[in-house]
Structures are given as structure tokens and as C-alpha cells.
Protein backbone atom coordinates (compact mmCIF):
# COMPACT_ATOMS: atom_id res chain seq x y z
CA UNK A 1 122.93 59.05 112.46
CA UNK A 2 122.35 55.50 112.94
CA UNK A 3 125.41 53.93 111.18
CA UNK A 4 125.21 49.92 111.42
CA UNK A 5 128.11 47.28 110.61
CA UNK A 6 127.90 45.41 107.74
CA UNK A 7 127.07 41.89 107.60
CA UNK A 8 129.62 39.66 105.89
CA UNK A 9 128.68 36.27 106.08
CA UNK A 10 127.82 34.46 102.81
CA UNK A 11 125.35 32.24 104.65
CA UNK A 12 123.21 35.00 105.96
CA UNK A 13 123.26 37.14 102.56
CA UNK A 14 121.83 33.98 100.75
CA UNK A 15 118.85 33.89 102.57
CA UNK A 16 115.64 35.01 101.16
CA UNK A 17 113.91 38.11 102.76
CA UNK A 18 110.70 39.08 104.24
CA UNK A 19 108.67 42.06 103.00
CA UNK A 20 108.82 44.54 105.07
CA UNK A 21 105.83 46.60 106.76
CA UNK A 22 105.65 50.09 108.45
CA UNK A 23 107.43 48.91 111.68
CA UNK A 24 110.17 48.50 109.41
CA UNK A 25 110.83 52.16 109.24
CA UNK A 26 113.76 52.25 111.45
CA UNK A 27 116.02 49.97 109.14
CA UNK A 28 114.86 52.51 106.01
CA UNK A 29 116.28 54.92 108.19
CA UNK A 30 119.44 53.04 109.18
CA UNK A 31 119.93 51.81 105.44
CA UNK A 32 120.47 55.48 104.41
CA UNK A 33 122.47 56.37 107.34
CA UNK A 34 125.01 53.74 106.52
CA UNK A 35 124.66 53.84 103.10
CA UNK A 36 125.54 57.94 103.32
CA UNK A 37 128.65 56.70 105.54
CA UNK A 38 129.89 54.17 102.48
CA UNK A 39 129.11 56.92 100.12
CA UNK A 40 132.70 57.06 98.31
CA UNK A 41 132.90 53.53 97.94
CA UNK A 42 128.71 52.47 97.26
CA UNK A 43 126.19 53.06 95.64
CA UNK A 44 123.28 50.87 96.99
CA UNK A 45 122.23 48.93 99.88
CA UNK A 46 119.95 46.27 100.94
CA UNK A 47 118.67 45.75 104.60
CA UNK A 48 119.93 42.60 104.89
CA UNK A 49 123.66 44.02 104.58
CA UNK A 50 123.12 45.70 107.88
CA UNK A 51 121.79 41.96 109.42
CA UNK A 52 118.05 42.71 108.90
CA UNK A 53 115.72 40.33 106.25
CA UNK A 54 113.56 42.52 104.80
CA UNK A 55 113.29 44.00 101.57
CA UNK A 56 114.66 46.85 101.82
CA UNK A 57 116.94 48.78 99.71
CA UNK A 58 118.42 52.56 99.04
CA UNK A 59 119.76 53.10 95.86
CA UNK A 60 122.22 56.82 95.47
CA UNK A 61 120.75 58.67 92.56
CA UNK A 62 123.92 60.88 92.94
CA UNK A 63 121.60 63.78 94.17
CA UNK A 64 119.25 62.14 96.53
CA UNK A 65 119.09 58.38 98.08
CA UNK A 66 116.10 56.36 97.09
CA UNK A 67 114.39 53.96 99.47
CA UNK A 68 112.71 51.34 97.72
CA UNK A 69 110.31 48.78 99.62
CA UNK A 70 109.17 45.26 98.55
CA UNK A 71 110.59 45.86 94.94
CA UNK A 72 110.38 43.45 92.12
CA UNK A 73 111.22 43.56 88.64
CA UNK A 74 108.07 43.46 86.20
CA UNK A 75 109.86 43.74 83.15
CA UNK A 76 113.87 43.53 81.49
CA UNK A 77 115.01 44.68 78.74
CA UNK A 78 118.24 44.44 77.05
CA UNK A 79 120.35 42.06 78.53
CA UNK A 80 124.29 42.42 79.00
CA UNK A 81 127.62 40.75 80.73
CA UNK A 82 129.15 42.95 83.74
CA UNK A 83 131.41 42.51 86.58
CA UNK A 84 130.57 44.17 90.07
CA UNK A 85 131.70 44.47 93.36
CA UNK A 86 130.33 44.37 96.86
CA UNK A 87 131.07 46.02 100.02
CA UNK A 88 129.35 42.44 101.85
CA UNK A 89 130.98 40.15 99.50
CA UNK A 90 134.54 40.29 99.95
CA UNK A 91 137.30 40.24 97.05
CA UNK A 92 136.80 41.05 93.43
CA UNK A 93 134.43 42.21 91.23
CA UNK A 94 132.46 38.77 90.27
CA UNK A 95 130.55 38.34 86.57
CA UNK A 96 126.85 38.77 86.14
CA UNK A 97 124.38 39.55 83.97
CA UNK A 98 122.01 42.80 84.26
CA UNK A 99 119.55 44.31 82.03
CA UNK A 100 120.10 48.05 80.46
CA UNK A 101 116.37 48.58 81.28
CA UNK A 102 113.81 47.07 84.16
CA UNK A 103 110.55 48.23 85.46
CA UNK A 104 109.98 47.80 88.90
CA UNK A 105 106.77 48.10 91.43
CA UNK A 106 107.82 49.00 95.02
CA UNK A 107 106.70 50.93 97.73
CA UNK A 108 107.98 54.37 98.16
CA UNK A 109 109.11 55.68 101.90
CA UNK A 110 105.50 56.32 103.11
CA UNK A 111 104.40 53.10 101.82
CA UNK A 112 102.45 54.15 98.59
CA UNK A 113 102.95 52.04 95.82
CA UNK A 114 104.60 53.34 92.43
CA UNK A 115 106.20 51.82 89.21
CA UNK A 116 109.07 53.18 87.46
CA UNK A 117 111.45 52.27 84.36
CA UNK A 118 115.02 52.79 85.22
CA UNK A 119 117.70 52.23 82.97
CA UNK A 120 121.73 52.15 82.53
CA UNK A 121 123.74 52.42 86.06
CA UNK A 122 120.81 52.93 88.27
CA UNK A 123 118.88 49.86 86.82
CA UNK A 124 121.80 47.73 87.16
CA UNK A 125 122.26 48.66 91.42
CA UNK A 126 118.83 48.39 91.69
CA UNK A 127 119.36 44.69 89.97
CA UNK A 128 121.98 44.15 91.84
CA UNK A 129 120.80 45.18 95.12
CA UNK A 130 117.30 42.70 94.87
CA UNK A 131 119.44 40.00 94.17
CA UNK A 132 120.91 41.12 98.18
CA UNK A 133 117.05 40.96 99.02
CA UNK A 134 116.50 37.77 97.15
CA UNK A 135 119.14 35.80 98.49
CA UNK A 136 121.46 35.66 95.71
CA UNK A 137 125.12 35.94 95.87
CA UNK A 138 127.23 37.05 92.53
């Protein structure tokens, strides 16, 4: 297992990342490894968490661990008010807004591209977790 520290700095987490290519595989592979070691306590990850800009991020599905590459939301649906927490972003849960239901192109963990609707807690970490990739800080 490849297990990496987290990053903490607010500076670092607000910048934007690059899109990652298949030299990149390594940080898919140490995204799940430290996301399986955070299990109790998370439920998503982006790469730049573990110091690395790229977008990159694993989402748990309960049952398995997604990786999704170069995601971005094509469509929302059903906006609402939420609080959430952050294992980079120390102290409490912080307000946001998600969406009940997105639709999101990515690439899968070989690189082929795919589009899915996701809704309820999955959408929002997925939400949450681009807004790691995107630079923004709830």
C-alpha cells in the first residue's frame, strides 16, 4: 500500500488542477490506498489532498472505490443547502450548496471515457470532491 500524508494547507488546495494523463497512474493508485486507510472517517478524495494537481478523484461507493479522471459536471439538478466536512480542511463542517442529481463525463481507470447520472450522497462527494480539483475551498 502506498499510503500518502495529507496536504493541509489552504493555499495549495485552492489552486486549480491539471488534467491528468496515463503517467498519472501512480497517484490513482495512491488516492485509493489512502483513501482505504481514511475509510472510517471519508468518503472521497482528490489528488491534490495527497500534494499532487491533477484531477483526480476516488469516490467510496460503500462496496467498491471509484476512480474518476478529468471529471466535470454536464448537468445539476435539484439544488439544496448542506454542511460538510473535510479531512484537508480543518475544523467544522462549513455550508454549501450541492445538487441531489449531476451528470458527469470522466475518464474511467483505463482511460476510456464514460458519462453517468449520480444522485443523493454519492453525487454530493463527487460535488464536493471537484470542487478539491477545482480549487475551491468550502
Amino acid at each position: 500500500m502506498s499510503v500518502k500524508p495529507l496536504v493541509h494547507d489552504p493555499m495549495f488546495l485552492a489552486g486549480k488542477s491539471e488534467a491528468a494523463t496515463p503517467a498519472d497512474r501512480q497517484v490513482i493508485t495512491d488516492l485509493v490506498d489512502t483513501l482505504q486507510a481514511h475509510i472510517d472517517g471519508c468518503v472521497g478524495m482528490a489528488a491534490n489532498m495527497i500534494g499532487v494537481k491533477k484531477n483526480i478523484i476516488v469516490v467510496s461507493m460503500g462496496f467498491m472505490i471509484m476512480p474518476m479522471i478529468n471529471a466535470k459536471i454536464i448537468s445539476r439538478k435539484g439544488p439544496y443547502p448542506t454542511k460538510e466536512g473535510c479531512l484537508s480542511l480543518l475544523g467544522d463542517p462549513r455550508p454549501t450548496t450541492r445538487y441531489k442529481e449531476i451528470e458527469v463525463e470522466y475518464l474511467d481507470v483505463n482511460f476510456k471515457p464514460k458519462k453517468d447520472k449520480f444522485t443523493d450522497y454519492v453525487a454530493q462527494i463527487i460535488q464536493h470532491e471537484l470542487d478539491h480539483v477545482n480549487g475551491v475551498l468550502i
